[in-house]
C-alpha atoms as a PDB file:
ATOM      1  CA  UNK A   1     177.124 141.280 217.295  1.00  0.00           C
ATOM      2  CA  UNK A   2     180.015 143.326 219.005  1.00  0.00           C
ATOM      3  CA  UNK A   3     180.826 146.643 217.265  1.00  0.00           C
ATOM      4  CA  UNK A   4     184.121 147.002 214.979  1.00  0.00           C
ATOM      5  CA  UNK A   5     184.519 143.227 214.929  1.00  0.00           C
ATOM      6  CA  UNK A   6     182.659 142.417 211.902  1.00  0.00           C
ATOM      7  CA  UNK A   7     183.242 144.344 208.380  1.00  0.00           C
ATOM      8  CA  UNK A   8     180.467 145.772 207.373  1.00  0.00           C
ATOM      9  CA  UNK A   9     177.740 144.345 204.841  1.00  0.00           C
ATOM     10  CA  UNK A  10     176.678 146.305 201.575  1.00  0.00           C
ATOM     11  CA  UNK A  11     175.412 145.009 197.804  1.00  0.00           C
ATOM     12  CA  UNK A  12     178.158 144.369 195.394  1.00  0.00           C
ATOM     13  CA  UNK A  13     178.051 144.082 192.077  1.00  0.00           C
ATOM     14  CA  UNK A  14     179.119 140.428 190.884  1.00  0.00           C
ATOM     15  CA  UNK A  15     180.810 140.257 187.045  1.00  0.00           C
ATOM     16  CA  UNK A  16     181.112 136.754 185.311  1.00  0.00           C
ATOM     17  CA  UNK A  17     184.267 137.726 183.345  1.00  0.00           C
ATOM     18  CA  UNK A  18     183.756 134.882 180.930  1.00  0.00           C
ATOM     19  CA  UNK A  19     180.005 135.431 179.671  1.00  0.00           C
ATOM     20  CA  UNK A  20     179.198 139.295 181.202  1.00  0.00           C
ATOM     21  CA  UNK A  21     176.581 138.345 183.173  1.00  0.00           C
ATOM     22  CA  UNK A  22     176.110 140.738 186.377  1.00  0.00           C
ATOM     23  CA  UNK A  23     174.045 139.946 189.377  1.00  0.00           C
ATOM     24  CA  UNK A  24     173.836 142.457 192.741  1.00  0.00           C
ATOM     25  CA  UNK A  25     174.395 140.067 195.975  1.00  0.00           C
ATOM     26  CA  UNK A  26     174.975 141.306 199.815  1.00  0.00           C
ATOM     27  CA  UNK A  27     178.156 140.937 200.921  1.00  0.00           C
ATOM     28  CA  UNK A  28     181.543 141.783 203.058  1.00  0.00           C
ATOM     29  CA  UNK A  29     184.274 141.901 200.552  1.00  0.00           C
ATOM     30  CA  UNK A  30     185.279 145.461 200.129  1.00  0.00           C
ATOM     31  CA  UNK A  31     186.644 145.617 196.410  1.00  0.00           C
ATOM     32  CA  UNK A  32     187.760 149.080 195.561  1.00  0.00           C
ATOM     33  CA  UNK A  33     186.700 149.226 192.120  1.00  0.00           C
ATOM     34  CA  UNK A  34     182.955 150.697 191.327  1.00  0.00           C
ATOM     35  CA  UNK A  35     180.762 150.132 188.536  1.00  0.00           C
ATOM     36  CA  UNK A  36     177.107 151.724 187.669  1.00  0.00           C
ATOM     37  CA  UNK A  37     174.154 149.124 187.372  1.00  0.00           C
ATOM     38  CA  UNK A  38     170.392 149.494 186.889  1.00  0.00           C
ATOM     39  CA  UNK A  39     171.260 153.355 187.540  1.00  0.00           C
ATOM     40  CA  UNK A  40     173.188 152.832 190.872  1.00  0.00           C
ATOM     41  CA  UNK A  41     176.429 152.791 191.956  1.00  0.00           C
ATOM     42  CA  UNK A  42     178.049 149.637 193.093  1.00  0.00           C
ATOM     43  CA  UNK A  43     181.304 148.004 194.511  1.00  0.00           C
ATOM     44  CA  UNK A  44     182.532 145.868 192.107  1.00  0.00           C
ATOM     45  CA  UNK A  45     183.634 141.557 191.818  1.00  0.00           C
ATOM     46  CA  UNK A  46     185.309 140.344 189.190  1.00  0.00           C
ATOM     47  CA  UNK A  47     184.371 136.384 189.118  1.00  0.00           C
ATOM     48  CA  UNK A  48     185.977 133.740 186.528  1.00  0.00           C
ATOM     49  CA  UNK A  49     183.063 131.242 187.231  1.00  0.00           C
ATOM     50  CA  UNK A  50     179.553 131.658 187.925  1.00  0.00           C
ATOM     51  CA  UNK A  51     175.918 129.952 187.779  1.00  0.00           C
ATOM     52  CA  UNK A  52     175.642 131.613 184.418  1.00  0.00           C
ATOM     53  CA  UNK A  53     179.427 129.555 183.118  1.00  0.00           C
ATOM     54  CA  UNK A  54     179.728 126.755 185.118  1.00  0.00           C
ATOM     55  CA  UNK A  55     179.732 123.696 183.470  1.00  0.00           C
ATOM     56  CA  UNK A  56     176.958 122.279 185.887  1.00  0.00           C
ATOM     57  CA  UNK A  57     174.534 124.858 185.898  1.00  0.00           C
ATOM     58  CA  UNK A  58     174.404 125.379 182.276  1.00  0.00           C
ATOM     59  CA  UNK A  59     173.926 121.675 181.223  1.00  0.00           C
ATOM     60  CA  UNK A  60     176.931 121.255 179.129  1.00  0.00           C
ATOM     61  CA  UNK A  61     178.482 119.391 181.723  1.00  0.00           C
ATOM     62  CA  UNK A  62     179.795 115.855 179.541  1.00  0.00           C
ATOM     63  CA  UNK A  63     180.340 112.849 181.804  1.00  0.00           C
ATOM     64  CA  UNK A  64     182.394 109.739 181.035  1.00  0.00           C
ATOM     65  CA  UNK A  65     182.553 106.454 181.577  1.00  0.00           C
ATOM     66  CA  UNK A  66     186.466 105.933 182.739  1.00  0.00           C
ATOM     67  CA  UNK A  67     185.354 101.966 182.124  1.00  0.00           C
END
């Protein structure tokens, strides 16, 4: 990789706003907030939707039959 082309790739902290769930992931966004977890410091995401919310992942997903 070239140097000062790329930004630079740390753990953030990952907040599903609508059940509270918090998982640490690498990443590149640079959010400016910072939040303690598991006794470390961490840059912080706010995220509406998650594995833990979504629909699909949870198994509340309804289908229906537009027939």
């Amino acid at each position: 990789m070239q140097k000062d082309k790329h930004p630079p790739y740390q753990d953030v902290l990952f907040v599903d706003t609508s059940t509270g769930a918090r998982f640490v992931c690498g990443s590149t966004l640079q959010p400016k907030e910072t939040e303690t977890y598991e006794a470390k410091e961490y840059p912080v995401y706010q995220l509406s939707v998650s594995s833990d919310s979504h629909p699909f992942y949870t198994g509340s997903a309804q289908f229906i039959d537009t027939e």
